[in-house]
Protein backbone atom coordinates (compact mmCIF):
# COMPACT_ATOMS: atom_id res chain seq x y z
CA UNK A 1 -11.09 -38.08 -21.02
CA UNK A 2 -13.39 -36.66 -18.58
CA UNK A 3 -13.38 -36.17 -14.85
CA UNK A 4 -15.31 -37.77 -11.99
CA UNK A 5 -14.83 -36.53 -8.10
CA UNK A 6 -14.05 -39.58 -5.89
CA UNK A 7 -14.18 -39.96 -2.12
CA UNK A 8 -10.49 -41.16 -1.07
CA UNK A 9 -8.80 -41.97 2.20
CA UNK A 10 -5.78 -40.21 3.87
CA UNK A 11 -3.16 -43.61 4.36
CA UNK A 12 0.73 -43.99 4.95
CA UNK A 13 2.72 -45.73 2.65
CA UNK A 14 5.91 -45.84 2.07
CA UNK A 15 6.85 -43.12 5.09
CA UNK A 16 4.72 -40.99 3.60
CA UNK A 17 0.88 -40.00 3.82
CA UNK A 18 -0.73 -40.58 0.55
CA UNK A 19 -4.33 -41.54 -0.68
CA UNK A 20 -6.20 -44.56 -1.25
CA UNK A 21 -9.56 -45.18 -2.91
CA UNK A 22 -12.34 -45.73 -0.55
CA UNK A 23 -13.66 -48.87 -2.30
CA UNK A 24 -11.17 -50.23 -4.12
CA UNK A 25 -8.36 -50.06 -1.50
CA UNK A 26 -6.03 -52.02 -4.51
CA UNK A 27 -6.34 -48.79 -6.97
CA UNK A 28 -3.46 -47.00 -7.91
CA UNK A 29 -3.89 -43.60 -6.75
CA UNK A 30 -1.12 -41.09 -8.42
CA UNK A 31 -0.46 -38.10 -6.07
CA UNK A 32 0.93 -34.90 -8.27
CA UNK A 33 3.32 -33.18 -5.94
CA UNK A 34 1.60 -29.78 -5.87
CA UNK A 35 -0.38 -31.81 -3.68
CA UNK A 36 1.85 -33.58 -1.56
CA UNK A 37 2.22 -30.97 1.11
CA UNK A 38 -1.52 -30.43 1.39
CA UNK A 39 -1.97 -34.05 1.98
CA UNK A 40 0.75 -34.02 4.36
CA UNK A 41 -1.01 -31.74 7.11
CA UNK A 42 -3.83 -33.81 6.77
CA UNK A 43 -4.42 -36.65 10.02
CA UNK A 44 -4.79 -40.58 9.10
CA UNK A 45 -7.89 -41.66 8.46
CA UNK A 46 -9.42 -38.17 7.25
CA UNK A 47 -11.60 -38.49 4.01
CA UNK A 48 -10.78 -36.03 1.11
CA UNK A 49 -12.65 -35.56 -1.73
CA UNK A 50 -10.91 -34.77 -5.10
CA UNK A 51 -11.27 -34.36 -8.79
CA UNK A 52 -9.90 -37.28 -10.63
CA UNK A 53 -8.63 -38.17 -13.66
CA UNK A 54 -8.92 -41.96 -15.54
CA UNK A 55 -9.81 -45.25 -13.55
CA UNK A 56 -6.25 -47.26 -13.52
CA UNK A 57 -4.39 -45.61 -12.19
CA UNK A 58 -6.43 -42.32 -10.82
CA UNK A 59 -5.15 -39.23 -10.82
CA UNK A 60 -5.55 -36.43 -8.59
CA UNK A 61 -6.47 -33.14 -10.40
CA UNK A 62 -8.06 -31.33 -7.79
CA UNK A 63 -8.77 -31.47 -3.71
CA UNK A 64 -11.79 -30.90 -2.03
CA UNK A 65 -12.22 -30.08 2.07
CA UNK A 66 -11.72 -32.93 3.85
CA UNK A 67 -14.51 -34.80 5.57
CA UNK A 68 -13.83 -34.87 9.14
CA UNK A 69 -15.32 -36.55 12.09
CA UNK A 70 -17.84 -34.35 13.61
CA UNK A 71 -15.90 -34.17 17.21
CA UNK A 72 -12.48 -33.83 15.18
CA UNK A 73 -13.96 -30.75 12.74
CA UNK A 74 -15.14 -28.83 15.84
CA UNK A 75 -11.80 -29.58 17.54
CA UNK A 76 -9.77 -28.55 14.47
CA UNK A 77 -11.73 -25.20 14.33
CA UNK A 78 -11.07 -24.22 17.75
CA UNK A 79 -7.33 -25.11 17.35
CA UNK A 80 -7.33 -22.86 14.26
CA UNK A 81 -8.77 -20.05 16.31
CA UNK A 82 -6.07 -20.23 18.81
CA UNK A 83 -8.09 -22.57 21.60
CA UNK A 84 -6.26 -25.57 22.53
CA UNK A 85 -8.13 -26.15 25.55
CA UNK A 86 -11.55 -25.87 23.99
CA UNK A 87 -10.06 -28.20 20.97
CA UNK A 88 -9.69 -31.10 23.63
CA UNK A 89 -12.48 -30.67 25.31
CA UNK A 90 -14.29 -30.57 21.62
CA UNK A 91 -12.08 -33.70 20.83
CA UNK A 92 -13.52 -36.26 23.36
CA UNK A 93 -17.24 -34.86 23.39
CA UNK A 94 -18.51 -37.92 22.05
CA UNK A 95 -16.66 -40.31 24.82
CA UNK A 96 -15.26 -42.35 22.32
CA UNK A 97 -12.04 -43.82 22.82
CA UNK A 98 -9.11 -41.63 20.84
CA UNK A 99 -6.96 -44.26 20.26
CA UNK A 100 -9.17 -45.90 18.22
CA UNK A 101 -9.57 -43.55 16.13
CA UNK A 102 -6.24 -42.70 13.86
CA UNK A 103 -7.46 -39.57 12.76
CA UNK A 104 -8.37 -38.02 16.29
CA UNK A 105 -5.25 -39.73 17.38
CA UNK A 106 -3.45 -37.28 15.29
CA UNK A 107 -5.52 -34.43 16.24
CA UNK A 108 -4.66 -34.94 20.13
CA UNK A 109 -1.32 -35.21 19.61
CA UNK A 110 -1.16 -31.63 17.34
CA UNK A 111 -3.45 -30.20 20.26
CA UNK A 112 -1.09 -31.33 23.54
CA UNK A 113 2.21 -30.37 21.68
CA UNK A 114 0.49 -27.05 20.71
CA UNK A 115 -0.52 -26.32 23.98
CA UNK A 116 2.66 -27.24 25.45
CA UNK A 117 3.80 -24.39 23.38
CA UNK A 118 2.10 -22.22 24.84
CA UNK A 119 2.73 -22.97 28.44
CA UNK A 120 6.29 -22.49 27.58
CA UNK A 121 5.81 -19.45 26.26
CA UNK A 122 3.50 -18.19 29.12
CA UNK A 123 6.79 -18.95 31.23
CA UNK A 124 9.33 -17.58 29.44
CA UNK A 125 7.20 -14.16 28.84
CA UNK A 126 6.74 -14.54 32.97
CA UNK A 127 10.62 -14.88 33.00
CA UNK A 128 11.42 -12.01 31.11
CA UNK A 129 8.86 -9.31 32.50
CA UNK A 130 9.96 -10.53 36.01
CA UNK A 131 13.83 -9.60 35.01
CA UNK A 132 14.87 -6.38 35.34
CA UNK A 133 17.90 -6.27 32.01
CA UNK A 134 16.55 -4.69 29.30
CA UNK A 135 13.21 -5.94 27.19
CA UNK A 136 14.20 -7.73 23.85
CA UNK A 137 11.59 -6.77 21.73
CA UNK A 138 12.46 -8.60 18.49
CA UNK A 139 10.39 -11.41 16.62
CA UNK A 140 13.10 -14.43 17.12
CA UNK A 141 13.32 -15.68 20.90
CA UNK A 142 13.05 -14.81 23.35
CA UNK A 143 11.51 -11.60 22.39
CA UNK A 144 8.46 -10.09 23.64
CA UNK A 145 7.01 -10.22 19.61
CA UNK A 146 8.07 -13.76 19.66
CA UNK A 147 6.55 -15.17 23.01
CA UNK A 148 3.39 -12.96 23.27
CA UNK A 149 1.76 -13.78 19.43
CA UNK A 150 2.37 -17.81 20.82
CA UNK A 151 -0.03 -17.30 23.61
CA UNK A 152 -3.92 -18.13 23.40
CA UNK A 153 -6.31 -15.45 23.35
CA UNK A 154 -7.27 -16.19 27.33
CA UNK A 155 -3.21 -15.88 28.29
CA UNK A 156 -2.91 -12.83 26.21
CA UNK A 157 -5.26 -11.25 28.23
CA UNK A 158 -3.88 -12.58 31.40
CA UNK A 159 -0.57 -11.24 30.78
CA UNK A 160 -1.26 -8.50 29.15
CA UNK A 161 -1.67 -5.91 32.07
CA UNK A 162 1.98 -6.98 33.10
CA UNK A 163 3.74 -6.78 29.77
CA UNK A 164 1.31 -2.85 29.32
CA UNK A 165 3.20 -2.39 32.85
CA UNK A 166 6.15 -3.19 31.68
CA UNK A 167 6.62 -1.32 28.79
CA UNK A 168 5.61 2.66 29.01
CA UNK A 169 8.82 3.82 29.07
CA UNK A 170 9.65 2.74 25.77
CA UNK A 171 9.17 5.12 22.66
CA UNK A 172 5.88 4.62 21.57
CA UNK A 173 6.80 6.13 18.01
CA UNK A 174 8.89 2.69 17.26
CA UNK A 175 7.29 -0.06 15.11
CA UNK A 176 8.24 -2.69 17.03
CA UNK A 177 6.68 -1.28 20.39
CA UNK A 178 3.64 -0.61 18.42
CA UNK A 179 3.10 -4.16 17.17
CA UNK A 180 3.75 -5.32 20.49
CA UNK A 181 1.12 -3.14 22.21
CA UNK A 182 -1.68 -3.43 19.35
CA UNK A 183 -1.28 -7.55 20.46
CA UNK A 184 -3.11 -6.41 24.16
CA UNK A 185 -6.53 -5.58 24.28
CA UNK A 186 -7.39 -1.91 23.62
CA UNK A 187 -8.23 -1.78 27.57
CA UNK A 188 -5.35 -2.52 29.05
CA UNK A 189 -3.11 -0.36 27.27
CA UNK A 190 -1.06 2.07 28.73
CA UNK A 191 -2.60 5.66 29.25
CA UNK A 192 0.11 7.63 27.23
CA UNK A 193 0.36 5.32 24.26
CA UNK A 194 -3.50 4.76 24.01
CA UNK A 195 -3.50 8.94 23.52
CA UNK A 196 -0.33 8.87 21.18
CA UNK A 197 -2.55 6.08 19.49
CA UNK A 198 -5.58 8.24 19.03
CA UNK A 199 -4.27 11.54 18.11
CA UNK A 200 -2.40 10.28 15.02
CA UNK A 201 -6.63 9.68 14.19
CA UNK A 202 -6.34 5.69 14.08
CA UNK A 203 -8.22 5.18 17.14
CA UNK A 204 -10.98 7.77 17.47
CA UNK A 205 -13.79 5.15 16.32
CA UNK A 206 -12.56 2.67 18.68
CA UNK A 207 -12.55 5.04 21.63
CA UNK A 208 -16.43 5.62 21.68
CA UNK A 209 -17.09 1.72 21.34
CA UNK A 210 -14.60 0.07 23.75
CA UNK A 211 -13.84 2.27 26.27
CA UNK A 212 -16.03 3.45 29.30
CA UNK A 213 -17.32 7.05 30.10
CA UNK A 214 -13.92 7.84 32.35
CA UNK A 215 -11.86 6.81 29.65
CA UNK A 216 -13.68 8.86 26.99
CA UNK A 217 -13.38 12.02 29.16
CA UNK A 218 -9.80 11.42 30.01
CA UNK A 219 -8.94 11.09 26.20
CA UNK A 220 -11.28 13.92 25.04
CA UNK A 221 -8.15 16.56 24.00
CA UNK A 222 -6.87 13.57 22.15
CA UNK A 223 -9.78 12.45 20.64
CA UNK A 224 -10.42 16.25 18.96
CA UNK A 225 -6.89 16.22 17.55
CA UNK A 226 -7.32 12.51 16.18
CA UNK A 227 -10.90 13.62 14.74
CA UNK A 228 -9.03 16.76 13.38
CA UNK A 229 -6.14 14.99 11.51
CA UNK A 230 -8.75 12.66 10.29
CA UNK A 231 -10.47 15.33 8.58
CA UNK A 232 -6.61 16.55 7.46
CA UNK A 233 -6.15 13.07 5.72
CA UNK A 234 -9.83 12.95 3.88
CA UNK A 235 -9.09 16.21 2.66
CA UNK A 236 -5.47 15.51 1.56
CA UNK A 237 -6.78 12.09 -0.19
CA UNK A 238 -9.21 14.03 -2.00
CA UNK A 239 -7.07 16.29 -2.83
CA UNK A 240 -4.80 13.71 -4.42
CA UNK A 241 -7.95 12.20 -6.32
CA UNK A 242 -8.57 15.09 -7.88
CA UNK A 243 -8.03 15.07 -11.87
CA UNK A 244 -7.58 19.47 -11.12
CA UNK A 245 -5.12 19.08 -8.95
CA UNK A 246 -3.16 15.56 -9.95
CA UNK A 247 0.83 16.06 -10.32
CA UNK A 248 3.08 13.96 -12.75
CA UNK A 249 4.61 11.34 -10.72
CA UNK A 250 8.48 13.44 -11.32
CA UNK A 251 6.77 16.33 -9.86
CA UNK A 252 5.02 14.45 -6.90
CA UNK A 253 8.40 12.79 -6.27
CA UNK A 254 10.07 16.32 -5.92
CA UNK A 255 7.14 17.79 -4.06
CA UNK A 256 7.84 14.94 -1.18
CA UNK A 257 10.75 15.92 -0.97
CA UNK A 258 10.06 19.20 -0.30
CA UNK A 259 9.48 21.03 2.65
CA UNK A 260 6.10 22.06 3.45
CA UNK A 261 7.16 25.53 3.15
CA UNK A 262 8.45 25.31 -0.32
CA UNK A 263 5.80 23.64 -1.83
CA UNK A 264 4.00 25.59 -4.36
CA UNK A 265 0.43 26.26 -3.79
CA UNK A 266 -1.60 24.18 -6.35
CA UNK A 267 -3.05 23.21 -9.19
CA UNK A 268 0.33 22.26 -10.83
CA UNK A 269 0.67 21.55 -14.45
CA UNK A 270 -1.58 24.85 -15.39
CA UNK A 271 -4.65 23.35 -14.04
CA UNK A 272 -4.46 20.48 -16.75
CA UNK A 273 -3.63 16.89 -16.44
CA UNK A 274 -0.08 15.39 -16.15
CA UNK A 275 1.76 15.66 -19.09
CA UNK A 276 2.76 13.13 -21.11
CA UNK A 277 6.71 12.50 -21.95
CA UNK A 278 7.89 10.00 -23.82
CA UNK A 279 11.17 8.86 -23.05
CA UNK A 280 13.70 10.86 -25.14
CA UNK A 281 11.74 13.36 -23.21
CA UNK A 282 12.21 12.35 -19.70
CA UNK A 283 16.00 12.09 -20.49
CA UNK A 284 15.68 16.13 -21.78
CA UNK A 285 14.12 16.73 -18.45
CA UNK A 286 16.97 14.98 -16.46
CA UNK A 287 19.47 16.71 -18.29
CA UNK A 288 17.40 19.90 -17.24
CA UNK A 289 17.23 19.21 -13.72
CA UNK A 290 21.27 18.33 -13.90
CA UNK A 291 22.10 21.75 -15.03
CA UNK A 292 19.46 23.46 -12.77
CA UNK A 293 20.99 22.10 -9.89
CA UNK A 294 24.93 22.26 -10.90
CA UNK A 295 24.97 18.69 -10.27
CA UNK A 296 28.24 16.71 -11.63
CA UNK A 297 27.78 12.88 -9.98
CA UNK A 298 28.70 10.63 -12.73
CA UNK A 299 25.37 8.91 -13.37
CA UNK A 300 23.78 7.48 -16.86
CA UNK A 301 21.41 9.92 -18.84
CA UNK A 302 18.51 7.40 -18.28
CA UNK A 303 18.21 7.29 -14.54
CA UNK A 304 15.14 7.32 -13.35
CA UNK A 305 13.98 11.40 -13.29
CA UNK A 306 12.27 10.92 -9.94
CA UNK A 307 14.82 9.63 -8.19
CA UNK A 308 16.84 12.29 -9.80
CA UNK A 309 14.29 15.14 -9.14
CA UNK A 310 13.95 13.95 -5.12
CA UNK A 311 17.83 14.12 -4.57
CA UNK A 312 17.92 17.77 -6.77
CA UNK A 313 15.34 18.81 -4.15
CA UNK A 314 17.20 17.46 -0.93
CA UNK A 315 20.58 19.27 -2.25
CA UNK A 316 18.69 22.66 -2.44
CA UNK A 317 16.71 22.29 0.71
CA UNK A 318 20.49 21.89 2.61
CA UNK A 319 22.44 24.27 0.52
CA UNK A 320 19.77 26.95 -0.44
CA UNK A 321 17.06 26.81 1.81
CA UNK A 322 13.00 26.59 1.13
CA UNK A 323 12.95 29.92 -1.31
CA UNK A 324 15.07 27.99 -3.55
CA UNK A 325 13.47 24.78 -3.73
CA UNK A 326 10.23 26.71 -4.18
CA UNK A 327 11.51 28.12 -7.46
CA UNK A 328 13.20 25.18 -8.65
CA UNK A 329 9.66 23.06 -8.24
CA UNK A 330 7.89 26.12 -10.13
CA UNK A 331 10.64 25.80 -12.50
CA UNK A 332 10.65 22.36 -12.82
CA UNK A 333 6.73 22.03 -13.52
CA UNK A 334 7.18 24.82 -16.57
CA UNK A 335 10.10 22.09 -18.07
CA UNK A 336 7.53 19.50 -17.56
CA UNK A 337 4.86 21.84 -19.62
CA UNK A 338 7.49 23.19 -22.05
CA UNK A 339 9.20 19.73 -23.07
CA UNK A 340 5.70 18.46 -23.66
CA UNK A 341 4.80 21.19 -25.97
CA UNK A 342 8.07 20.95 -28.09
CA UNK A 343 7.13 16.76 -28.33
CA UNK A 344 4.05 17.87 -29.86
CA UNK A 345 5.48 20.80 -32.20
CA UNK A 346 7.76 17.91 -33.07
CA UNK A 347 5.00 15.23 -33.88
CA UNK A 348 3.57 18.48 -36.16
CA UNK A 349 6.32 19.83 -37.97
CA UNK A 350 4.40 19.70 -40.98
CA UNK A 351 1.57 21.93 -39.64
CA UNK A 352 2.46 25.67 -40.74
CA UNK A 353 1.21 26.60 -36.96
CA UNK A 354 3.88 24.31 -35.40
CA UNK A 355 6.53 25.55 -37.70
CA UNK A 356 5.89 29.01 -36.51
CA UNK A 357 5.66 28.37 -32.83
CA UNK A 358 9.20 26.13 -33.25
CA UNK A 359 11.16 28.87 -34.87
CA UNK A 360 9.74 31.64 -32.28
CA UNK A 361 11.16 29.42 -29.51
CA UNK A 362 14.51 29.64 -30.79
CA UNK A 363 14.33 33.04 -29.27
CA UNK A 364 12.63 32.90 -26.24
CA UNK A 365 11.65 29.91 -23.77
CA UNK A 366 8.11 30.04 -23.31
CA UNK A 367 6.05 30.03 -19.89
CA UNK A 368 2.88 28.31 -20.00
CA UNK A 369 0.29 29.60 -18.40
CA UNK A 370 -2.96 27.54 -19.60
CA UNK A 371 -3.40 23.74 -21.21
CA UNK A 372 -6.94 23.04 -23.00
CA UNK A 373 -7.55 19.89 -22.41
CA UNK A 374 -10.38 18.15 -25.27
CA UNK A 375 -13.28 15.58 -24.64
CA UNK A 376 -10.53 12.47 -24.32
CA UNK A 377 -8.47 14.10 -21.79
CA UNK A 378 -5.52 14.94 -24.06
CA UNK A 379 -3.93 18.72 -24.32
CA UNK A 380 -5.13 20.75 -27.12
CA UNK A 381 -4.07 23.86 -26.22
CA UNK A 382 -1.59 25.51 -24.71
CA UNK A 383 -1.72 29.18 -23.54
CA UNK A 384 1.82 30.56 -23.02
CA UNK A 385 4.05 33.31 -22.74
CA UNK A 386 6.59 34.39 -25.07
CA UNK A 387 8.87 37.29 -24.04
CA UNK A 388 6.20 40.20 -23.56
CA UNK A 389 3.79 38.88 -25.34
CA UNK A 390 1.14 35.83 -25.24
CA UNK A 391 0.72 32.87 -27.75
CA UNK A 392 -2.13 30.30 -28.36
CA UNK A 393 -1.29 27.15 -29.71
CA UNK A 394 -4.34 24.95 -30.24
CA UNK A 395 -6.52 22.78 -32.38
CA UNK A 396 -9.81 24.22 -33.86
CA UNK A 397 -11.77 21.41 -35.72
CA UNK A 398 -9.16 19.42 -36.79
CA UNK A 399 -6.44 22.73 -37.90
CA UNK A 400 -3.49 23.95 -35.23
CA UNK A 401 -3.35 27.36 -35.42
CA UNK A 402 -0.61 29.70 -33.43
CA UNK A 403 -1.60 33.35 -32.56
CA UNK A 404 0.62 35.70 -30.66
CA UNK A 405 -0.14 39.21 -29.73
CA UNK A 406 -1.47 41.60 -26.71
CA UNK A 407 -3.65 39.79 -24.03
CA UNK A 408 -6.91 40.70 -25.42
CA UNK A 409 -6.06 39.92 -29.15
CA UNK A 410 -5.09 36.06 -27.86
CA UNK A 411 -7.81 35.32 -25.46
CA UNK A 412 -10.44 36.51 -28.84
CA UNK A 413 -8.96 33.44 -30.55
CA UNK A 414 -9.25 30.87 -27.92
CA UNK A 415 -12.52 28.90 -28.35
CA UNK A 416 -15.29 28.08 -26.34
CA UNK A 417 -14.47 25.35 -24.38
CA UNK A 418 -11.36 26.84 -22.67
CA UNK A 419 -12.27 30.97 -22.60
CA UNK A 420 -13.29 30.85 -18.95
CA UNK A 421 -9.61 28.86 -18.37
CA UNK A 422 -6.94 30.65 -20.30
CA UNK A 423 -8.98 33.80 -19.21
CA UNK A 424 -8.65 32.66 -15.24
CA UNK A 425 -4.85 32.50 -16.40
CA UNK A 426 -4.26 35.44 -18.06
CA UNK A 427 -5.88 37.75 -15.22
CA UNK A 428 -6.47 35.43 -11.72
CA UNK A 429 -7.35 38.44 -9.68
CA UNK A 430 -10.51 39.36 -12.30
């Protein structure tokens, strides 16, 4: 069975709007109901085009725009773009008679109810700014939200230097006041929220092209702080791009959390890449966190670590202060490091190296200091510290090998590709 695209008319039957064929006004015409709604906001008389499905009956597979009078297609476009006025006006261009018409029948009486809409919205918005009780700003009526986003663009800006008026002492920081204000044009806004505006940076553009020379002048000390946390953001976005300087989401989770003042300076991780924990791991580093931060609230071993590493954070920063918080995030990315190198030891317990490096961490936790990371992204080394001495754990052509000694007797044995790295890490002041 194959499909053909027929040209079919919007009718009523049954109480309904459906579709006829064009030609064969006696052809059943089966309407799916993902359709029905679609057909529903279309006027009588309107021509649709659709994909179609067998000759008797046809069914509708697929719909097509709808082929509108010219007069009614210019007036539904300016309805669309919030002109009921100009819609009219575009309805009877061509003089003809509307109530001949069934589908431009249906078009003026979507246009008159729409624009009585907005003439009682225009008054009630009049009402309310007039009133001196307090504004409503909500979304349902009568609030501000509500009436002002149901005017036309040419009452908006009619009203819009009384509402602007109206509102400055309200706190500009609020959502709600902010959607209301970004509905006026940028012009008439009021002088202290259009600086608030620009100096959180999401105006500065719009300053030099809408506003005149006074304006610009007035706004200048706002303008240089906007331009300056603009910079702030770029920087912090790259910044978060970064592969160097990219933080396991646990870690980034505690790190928000943070105060500013706590948070370690970066890279985190050793300068590698996130690590990688499975989840018997992330339920290790739970546990971990638990203990670190004596906390006894009856929760399941499987919670989600962020949520648990944000609240660990928040309980330090009110009990402790920043210092502490500072070393538990310091602490907290060595777990990260440290669980990740005992799931690999694990996955290698065959490899003699492995072996050795296990049974030496019986006896001392280990502090890593550098992660190799190979052409695929994944860790291949890891630099660490053992007591008062430094190990290398790492693959070299296909073999792990562990070495522990002095300083200079482990960085000889780390290879090429990750000298300058694990030497960085071993003396950052060199």
């Amino acid at each position: 069975m194959y499909s053909r695209r027929r040209k079919l008319e919007v009718v009523r039957r049954g109480g309904r709007r459906t579709l006829q064929a064009q030609r064969k006004r006696g052809l059943p015409v089966e309407v799916p109901r993902a359709f029905r709604r679609q057909i529903g906001l279309l006027p009588l008389g309107s021509v649709v085009e659709a994909d179609c499905f067998g000759d008797d009956p046809v069914r509708i597979i697929a719909l097509h725009e709808a082929q509108l009078p010219p007069s009614v297609q210019a007036a539904s476009e300016r309805w669309r773009a919030g002109q009921p006025e100009s819609a009219l006006a575009a309805l009877d261009a061509d003089g003809a008679l509307v109530d001949d018409d069934p589908c431009r029948l249906a078009w003026r009486v979507r246009i008159e109810l729409d624009l009585e809409q907005h003439a009682a919205a225009a008054r009630d918005l009049r009402r309310l700014l007039e009133g001196g009780e307090e504004l409503d700003l909500g979304e349902e009526p009568p609030g501000l939200i509500n009436l002002f986003s149901a005017l036309t663009p040419e009452l908006r800006h009619e009203l819009g230097p009384d509402l602007a008026a109206r509102v400055p002492r309200l706190d500009y920081q609020s959502a709600e006041v902010r959607r209301l204000l970004d509905m006026v044009p940028l012009d008439l806004w009021p002088d202290a929220f259009l600086s608030h505006r620009v100096k959180t940076g999401a105006l500065v553009g719009e300053v030099e092209r809408w506003l005149g020379e006074a304006q610009r002048r007035a706004l200048a000390p706002a303008v240089a702080v906007g331009t300056a946390r603009l910079a702030e953001l770029k920087e912090r976005e790259q910044l978060r791009r970064s592969v160097r300087f990219k933080a396991h989401p646990i870690l980034r989770k505690a790190l928000s959390s943070a105060p500013r003042e706590a948070r370690p300076a970066p890279p985190p991780h050793a300068g590698g890449p996130p690590p990688v924990l499975v989840s018997v791991q992330r339920t290790a580093l739970v546990r971990w966190i638990v203990d670190e931060t004596k906390i006894r609230a009856d929760r399941p071993e499987d919670q989600e670590p962020r949520v648990v590493a944000g609240r660990a954070v928040e309980l330090l920063a009110e009990e402790r202060g920043p210092s502490a918080v500072l070393h538990f995030l310091l602490e907290l990315d060595q777990a990260m490091m440290r669980i990740e190198l005992e799931g690999q030891l694990a996955r290698l317990r065959e490899a003699p190296a492995a072996r050795s490096l296990a049974a030496r961490l019986v006896e001392a936790a280990p502090r890593v200091l550098f992660r190799g990371v190979d052409g695929n992204g994944r860790v291949r080394a890891w630099l660490v510290g053992v007591g008062g001495r430094r190990g290398l754990f790492c693959e070299v052509k296909g073999t792990w090998i562990w070495v522990e000694g002095t300083d200079d007797e482990v960085i000889a044995s780390v290879p090429d590709q990750w000298f300058e790295g694990a030497a960085a890490a071993l003396w950052p002041s060199a």
